[in-house]
N, C-alpha and C. Protein backbone atom coordinates (compact mmCIF):
# COMPACT_ATOMS: atom_id res chain seq x y z
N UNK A 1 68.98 21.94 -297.55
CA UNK A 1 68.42 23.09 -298.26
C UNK A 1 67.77 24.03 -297.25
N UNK A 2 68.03 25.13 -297.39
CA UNK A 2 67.77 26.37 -296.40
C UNK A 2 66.15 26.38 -296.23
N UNK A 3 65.14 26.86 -295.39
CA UNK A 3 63.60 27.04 -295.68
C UNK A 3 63.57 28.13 -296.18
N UNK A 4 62.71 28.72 -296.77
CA UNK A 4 62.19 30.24 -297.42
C UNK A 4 62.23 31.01 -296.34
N UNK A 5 61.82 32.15 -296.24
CA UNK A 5 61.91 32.45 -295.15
C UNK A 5 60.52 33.78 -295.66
N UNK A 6 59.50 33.44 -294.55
CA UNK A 6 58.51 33.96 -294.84
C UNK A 6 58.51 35.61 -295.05
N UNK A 7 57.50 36.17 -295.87
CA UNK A 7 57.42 37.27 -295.94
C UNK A 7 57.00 38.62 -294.65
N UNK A 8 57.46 38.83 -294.09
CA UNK A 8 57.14 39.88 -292.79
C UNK A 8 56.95 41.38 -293.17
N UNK A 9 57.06 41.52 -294.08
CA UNK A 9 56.68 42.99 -294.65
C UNK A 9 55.32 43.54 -293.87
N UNK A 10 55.59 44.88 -293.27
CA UNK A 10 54.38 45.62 -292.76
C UNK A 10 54.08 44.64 -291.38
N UNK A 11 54.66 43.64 -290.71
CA UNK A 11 54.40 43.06 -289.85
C UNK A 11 54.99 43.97 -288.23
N UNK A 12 53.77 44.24 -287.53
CA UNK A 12 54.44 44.72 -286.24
C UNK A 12 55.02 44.02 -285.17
N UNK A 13 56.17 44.34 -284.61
CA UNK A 13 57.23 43.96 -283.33
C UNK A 13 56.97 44.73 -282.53
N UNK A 14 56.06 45.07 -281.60
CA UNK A 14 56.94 46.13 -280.43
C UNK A 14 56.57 47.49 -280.95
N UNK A 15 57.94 48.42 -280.71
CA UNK A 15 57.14 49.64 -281.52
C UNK A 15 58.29 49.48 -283.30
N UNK A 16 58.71 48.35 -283.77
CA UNK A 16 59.03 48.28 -284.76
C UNK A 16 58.18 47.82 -285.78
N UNK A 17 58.29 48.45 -286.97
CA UNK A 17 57.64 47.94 -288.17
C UNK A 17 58.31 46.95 -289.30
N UNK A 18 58.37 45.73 -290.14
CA UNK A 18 59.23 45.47 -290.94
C UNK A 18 58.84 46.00 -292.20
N UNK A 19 60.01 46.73 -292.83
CA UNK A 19 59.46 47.27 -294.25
C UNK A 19 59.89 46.17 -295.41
N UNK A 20 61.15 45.86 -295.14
CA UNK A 20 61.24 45.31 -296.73
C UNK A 20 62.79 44.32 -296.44
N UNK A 21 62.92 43.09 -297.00
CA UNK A 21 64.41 42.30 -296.48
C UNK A 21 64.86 43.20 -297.00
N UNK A 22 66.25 42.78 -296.96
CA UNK A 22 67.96 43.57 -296.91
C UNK A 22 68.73 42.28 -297.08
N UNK A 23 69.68 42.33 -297.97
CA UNK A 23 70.73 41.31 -297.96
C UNK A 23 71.95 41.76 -297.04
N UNK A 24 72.38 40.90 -296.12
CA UNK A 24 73.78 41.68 -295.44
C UNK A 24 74.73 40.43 -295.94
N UNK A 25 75.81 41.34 -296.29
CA UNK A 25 76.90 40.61 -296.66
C UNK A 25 77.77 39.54 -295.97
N UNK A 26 77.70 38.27 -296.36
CA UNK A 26 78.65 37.41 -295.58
C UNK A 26 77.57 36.06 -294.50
N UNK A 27 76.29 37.11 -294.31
CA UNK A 27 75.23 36.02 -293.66
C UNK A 27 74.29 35.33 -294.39
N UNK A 28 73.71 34.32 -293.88
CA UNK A 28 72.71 33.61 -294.45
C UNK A 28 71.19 33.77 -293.99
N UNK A 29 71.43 34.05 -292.76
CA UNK A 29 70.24 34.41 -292.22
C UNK A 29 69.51 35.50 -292.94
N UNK A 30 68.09 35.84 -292.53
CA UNK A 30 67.20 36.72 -293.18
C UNK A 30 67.49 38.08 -292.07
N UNK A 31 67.56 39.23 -292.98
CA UNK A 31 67.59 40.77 -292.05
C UNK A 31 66.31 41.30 -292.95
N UNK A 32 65.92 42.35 -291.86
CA UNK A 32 64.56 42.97 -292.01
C UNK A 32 64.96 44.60 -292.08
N UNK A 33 65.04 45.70 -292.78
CA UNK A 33 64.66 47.10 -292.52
C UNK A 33 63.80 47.30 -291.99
N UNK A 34 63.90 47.74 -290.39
CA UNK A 34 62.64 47.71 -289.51
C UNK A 34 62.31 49.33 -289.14
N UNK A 35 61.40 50.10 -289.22
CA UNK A 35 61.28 51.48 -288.88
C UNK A 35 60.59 51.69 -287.41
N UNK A 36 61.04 52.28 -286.68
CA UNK A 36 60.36 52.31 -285.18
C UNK A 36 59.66 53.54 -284.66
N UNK A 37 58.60 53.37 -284.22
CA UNK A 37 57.82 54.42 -283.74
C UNK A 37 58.67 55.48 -283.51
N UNK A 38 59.55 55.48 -283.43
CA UNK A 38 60.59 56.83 -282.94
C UNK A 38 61.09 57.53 -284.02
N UNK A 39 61.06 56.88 -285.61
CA UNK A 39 61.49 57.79 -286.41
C UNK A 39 62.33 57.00 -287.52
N UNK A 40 63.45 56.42 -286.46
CA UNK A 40 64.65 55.35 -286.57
C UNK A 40 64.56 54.33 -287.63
N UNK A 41 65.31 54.12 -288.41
CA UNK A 41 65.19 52.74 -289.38
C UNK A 41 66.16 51.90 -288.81
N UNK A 42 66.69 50.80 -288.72
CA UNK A 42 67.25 49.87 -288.12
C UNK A 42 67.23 48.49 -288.87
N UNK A 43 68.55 47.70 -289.58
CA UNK A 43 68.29 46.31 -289.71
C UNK A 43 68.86 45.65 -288.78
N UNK A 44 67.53 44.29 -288.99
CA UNK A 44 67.41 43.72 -287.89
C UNK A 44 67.35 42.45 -288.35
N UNK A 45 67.57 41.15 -287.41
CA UNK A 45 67.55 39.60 -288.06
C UNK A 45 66.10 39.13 -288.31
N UNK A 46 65.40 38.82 -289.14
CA UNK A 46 64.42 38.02 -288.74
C UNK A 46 63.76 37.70 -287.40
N UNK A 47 64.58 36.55 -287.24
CA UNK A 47 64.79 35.43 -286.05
C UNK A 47 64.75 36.36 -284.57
N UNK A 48 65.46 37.35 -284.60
CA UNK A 48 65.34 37.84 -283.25
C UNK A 48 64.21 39.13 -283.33
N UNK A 49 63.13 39.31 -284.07
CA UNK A 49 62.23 39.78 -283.98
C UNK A 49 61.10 39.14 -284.05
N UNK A 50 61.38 37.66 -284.14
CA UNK A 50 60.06 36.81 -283.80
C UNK A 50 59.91 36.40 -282.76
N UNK A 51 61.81 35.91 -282.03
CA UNK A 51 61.77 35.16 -280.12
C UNK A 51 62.37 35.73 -279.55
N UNK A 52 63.13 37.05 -279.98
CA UNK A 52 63.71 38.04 -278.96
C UNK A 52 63.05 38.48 -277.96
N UNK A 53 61.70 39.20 -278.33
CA UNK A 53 60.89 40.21 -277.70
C UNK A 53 61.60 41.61 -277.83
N UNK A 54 62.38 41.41 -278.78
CA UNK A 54 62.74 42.92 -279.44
C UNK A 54 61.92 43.43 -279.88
N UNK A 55 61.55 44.78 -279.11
CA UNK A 55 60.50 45.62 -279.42
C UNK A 55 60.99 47.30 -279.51
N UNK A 56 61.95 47.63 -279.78
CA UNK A 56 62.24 48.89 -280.49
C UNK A 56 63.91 48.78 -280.99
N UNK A 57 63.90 49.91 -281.76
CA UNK A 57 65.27 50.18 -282.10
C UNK A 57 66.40 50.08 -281.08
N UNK A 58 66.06 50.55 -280.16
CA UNK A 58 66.87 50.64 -278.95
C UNK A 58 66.55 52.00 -278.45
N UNK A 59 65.67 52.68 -278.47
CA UNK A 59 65.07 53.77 -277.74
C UNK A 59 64.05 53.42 -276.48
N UNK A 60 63.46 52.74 -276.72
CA UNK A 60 62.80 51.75 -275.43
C UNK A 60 63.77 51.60 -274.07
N UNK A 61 64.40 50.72 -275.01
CA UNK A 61 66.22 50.50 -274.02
C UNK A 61 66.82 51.75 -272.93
N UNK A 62 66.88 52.81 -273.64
CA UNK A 62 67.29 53.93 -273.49
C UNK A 62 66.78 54.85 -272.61
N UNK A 63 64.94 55.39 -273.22
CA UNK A 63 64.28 55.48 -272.36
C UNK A 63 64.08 55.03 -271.20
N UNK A 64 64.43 53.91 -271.11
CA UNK A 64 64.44 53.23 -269.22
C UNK A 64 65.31 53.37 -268.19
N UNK A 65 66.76 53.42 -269.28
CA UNK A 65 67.82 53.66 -268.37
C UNK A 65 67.89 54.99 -268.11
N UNK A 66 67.20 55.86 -269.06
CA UNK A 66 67.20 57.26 -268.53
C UNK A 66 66.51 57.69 -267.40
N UNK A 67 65.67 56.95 -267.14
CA UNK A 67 64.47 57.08 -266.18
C UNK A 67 64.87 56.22 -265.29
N UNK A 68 65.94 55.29 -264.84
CA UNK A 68 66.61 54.59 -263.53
C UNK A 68 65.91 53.73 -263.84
N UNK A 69 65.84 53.03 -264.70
CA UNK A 69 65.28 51.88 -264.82
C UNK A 69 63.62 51.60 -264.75
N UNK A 70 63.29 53.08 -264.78
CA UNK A 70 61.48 53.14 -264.66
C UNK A 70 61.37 54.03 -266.04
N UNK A 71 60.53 53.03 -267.04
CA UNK A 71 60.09 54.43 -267.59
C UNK A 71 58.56 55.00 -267.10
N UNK A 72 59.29 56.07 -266.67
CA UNK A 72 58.07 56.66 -265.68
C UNK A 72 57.02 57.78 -266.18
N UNK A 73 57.23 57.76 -268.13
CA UNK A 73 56.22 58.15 -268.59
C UNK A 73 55.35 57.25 -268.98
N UNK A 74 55.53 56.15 -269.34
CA UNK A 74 54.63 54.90 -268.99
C UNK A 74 53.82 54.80 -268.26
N UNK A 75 54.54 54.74 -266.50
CA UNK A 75 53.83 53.75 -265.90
C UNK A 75 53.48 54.75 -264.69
N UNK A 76 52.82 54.26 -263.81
CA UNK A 76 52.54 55.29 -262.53
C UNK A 76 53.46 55.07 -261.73
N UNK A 77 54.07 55.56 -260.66
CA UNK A 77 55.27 55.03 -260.22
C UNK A 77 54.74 54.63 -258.64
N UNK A 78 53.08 54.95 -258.36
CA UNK A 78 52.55 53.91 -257.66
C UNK A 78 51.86 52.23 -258.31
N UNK A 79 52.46 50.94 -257.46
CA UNK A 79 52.34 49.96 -257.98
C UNK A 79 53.15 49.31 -259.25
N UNK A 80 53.64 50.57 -259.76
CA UNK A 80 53.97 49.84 -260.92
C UNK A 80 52.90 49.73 -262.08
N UNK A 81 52.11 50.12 -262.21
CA UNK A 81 50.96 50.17 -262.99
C UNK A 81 51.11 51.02 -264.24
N UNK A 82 50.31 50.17 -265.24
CA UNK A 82 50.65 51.15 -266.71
C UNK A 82 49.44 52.82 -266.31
N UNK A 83 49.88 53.63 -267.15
CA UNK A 83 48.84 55.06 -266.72
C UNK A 83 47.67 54.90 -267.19
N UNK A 84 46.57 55.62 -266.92
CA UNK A 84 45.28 55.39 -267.88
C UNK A 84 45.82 56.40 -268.93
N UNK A 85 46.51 57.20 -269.25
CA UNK A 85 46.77 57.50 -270.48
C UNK A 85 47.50 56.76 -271.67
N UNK A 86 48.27 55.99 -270.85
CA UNK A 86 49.55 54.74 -271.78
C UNK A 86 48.00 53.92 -272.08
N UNK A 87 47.64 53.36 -271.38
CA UNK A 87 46.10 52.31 -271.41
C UNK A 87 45.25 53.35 -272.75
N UNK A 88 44.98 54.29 -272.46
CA UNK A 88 43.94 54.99 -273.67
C UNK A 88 44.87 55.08 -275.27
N UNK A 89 46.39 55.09 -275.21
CA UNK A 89 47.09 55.30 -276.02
C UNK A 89 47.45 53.76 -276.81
N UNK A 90 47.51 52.83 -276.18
CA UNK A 90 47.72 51.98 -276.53
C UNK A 90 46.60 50.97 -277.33
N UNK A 91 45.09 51.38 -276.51
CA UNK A 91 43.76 50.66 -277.01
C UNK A 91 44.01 51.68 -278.41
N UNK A 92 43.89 53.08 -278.42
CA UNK A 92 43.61 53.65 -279.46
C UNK A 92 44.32 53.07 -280.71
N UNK A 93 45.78 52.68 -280.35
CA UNK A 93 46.48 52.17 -281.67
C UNK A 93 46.03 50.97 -281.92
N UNK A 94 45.67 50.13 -281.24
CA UNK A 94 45.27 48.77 -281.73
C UNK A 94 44.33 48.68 -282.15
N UNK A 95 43.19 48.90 -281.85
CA UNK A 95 41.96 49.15 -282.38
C UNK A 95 41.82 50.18 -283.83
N UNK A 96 43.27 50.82 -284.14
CA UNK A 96 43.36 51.09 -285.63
C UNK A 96 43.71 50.64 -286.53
N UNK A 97 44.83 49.51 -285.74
CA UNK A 97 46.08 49.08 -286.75
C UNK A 97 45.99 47.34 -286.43
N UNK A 98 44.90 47.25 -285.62
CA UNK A 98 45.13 45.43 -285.43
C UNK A 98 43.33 45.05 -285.88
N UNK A 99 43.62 44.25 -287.37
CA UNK A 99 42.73 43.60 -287.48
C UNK A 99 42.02 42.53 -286.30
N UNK A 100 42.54 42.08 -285.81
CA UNK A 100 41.95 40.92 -284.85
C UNK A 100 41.33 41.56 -283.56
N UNK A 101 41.57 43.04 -283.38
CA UNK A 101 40.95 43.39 -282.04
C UNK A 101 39.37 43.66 -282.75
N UNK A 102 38.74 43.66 -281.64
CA UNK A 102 37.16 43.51 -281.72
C UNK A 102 36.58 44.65 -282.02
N UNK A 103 37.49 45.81 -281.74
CA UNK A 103 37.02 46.89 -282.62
C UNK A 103 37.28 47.75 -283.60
N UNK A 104 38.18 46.82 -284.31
CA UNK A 104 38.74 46.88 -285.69
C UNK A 104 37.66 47.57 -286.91
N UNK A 105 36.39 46.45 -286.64
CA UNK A 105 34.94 47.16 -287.51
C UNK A 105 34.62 48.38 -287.27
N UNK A 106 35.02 48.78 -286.21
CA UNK A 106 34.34 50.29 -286.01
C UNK A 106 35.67 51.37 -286.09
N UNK A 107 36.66 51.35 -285.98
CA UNK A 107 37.57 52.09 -286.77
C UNK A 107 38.79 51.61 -287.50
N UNK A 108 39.79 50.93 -287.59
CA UNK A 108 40.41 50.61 -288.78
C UNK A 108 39.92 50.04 -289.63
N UNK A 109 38.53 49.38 -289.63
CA UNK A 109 37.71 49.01 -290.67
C UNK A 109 37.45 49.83 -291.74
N UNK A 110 37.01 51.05 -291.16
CA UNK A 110 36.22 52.19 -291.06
C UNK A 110 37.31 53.40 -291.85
N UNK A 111 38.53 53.46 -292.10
CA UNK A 111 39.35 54.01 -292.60
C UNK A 111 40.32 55.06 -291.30
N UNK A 112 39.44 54.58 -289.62
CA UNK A 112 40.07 55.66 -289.10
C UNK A 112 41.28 55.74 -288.47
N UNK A 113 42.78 56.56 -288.46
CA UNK A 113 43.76 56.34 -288.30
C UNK A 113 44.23 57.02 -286.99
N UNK A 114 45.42 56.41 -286.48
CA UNK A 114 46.04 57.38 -285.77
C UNK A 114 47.12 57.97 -286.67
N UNK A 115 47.46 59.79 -286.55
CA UNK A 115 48.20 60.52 -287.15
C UNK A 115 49.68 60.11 -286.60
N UNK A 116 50.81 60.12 -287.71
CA UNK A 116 52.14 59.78 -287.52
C UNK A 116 52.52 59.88 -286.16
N UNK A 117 52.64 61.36 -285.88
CA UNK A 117 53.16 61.63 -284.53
C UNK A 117 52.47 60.84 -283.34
N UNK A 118 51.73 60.90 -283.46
CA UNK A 118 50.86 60.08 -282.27
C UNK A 118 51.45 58.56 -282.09
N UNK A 119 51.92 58.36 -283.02
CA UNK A 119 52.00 57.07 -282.34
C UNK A 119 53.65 56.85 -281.68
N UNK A 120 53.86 57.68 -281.16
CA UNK A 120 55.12 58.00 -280.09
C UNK A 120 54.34 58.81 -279.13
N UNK A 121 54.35 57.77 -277.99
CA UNK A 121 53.29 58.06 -276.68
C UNK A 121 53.70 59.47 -276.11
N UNK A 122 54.65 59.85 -275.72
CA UNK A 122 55.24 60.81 -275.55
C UNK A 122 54.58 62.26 -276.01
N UNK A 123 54.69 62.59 -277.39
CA UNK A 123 53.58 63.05 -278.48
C UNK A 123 52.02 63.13 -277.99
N UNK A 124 52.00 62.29 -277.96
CA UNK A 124 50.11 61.98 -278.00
C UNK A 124 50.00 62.65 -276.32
N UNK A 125 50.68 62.40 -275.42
CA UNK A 125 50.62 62.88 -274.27
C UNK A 125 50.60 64.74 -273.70
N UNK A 126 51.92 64.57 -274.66
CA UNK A 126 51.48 66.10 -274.77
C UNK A 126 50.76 67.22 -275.23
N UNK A 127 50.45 66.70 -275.79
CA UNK A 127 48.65 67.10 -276.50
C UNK A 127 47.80 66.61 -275.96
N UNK A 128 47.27 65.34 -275.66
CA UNK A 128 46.28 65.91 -275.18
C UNK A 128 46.07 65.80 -273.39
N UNK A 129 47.45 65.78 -273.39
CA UNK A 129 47.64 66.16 -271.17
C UNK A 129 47.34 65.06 -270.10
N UNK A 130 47.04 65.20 -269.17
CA UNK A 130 46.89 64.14 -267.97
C UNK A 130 45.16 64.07 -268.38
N UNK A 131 44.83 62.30 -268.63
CA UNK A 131 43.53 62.40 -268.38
C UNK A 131 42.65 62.40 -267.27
N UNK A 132 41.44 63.35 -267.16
CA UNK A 132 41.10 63.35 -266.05
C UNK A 132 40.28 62.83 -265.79
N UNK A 133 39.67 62.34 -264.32
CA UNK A 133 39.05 60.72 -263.89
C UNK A 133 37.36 60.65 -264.73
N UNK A 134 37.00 59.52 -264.84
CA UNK A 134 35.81 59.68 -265.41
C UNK A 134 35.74 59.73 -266.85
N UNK A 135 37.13 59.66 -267.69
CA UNK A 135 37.17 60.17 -268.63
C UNK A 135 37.95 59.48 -269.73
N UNK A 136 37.59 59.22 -270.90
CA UNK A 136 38.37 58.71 -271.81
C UNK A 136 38.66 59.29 -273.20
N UNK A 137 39.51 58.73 -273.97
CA UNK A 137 39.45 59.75 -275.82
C UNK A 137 38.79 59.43 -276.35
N UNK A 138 37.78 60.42 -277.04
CA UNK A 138 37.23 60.72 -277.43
C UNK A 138 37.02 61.41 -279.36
N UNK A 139 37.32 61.49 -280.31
CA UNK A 139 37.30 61.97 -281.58
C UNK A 139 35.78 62.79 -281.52
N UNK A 140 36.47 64.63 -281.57
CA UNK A 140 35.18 65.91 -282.04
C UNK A 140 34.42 65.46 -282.91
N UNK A 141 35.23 65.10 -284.07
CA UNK A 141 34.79 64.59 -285.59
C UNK A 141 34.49 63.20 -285.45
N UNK A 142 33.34 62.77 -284.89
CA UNK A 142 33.20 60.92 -285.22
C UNK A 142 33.58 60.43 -287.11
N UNK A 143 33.89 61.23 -287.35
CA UNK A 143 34.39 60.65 -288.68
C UNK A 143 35.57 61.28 -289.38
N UNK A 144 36.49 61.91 -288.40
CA UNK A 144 37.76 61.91 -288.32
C UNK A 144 38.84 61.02 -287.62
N UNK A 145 39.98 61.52 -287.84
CA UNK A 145 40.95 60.58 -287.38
C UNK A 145 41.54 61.04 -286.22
N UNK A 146 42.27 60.19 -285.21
CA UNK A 146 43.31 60.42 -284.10
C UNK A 146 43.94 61.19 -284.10
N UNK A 147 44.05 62.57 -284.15
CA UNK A 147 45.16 63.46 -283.90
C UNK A 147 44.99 64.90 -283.62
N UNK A 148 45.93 65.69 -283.43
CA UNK A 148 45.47 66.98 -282.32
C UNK A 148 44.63 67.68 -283.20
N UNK A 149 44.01 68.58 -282.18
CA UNK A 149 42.38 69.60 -282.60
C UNK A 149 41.40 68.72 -283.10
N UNK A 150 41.89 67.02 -283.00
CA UNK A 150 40.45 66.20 -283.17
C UNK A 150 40.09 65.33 -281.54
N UNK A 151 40.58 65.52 -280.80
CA UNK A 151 40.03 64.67 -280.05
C UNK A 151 40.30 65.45 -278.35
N UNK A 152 40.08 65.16 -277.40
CA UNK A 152 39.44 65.45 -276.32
C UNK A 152 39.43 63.89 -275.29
N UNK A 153 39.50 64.25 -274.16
CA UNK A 153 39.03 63.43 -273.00
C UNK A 153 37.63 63.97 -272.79
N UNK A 154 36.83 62.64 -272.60
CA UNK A 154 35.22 63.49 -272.54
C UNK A 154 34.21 62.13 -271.76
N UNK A 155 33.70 62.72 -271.16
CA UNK A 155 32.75 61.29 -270.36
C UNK A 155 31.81 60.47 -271.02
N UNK A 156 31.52 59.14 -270.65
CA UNK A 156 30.61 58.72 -272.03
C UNK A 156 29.25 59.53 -272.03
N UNK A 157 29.03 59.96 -271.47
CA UNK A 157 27.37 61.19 -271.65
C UNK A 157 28.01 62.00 -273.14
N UNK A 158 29.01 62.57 -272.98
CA UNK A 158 29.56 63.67 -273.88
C UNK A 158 30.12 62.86 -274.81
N UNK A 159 30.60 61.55 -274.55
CA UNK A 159 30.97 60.69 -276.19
C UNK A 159 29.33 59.87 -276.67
N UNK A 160 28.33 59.74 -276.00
CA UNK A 160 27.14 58.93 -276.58
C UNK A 160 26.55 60.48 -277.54
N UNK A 161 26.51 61.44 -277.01
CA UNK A 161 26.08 62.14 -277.92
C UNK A 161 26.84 62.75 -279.23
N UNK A 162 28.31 62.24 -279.64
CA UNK A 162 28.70 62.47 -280.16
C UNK A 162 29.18 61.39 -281.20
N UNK A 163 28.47 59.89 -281.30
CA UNK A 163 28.67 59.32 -281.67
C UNK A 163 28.51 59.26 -283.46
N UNK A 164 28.48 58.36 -283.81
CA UNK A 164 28.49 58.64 -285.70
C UNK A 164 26.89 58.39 -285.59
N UNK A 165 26.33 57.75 -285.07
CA UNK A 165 24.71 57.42 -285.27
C UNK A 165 23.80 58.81 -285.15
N UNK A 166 24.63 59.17 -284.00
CA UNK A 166 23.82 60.28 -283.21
C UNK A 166 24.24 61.54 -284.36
N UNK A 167 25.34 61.38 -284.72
CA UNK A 167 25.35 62.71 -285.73
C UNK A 167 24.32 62.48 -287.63
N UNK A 168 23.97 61.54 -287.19
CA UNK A 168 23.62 61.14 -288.68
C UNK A 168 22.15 61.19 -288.73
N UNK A 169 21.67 61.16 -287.17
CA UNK A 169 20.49 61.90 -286.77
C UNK A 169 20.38 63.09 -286.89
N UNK A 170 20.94 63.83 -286.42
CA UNK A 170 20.86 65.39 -286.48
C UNK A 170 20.82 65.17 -288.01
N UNK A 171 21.74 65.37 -288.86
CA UNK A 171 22.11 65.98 -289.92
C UNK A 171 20.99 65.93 -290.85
């Protein structure tokens, strides 16, 4: 007798999402409608989105080979190192969308999101540009969300005074 095969709905892969099974004709195995940060819908097996390390549609894929095997909007192409902008882009999504990170209570708790586009690094980069040293993202609106004309690179002097406490003082 076959096992069930657990529910993965809304579960993240990589930059894939699973929305909802799919029956494919002729298999037994479980397929997933998976949507990927890029736009893309894609079905996909179960099984190879739990031990593959399949982590996009195949735009990931793509992106690398376009870039000679570097994706070199990623990474710095000294060392090999991820950018402090990929690093600020990447804390920002998790800390919205992952219960278990530690600062989940203070914004995806909190209702605060990153906007669609943003979460294709690419996007988020070009808005808000090369960050400069000393400096991290920042939200104008401490009680708005991730996305352009809300946020800024800003030093912690210029993010402590802009915090939700500090505005709830003033007001």
């Amino acid at each position: 007798m076959p096992r069930p095969t657990p529910d993965i709905s809304n579960e993240r892969f990589g930059l894939l999402v699973a929305l909802r099974r799919v029956s494919v004709s002729g298999e037994h195995h479980a397929y997933w409608l998976c949507r990927c940060d890029c736009g893309k819908t894609k079905i996909l097996r179960a099984g190879h989105l739990r031990t593959s390390g399949l982590r996009s549609c195949g735009c990931l894929r793509d992106e690398i080979r376009l870039n000679g095997g570097n994706n070199r909007r990623h990474w710095a192409t000294r060392n090999h190192k991820q950018s402090r902008e990929y690093k600020s882009w990447c804390s920002m999504i998790y800390r919205c969308t992952n219960p278990n990170s530690i600062s989940w209570k203070n914004y995806g708790a909190k209702g605060v999101t990153v906007c669609e586009a943003w979460r294709v690094f690419e996007v988020f980069l070009a808005h808000m540009r090369p960050r400069p040293a000393g400096t991290s993202i920042d939200r104008i609106n401490p009680y708005g969300n991730y996305e352009p004309g809300n946020c800024r690179w800003a030093t912690r002097k210029e993010q402590r005074a802009n915090q939700r406490s500090a505005c709830e003082r003033i007001s």
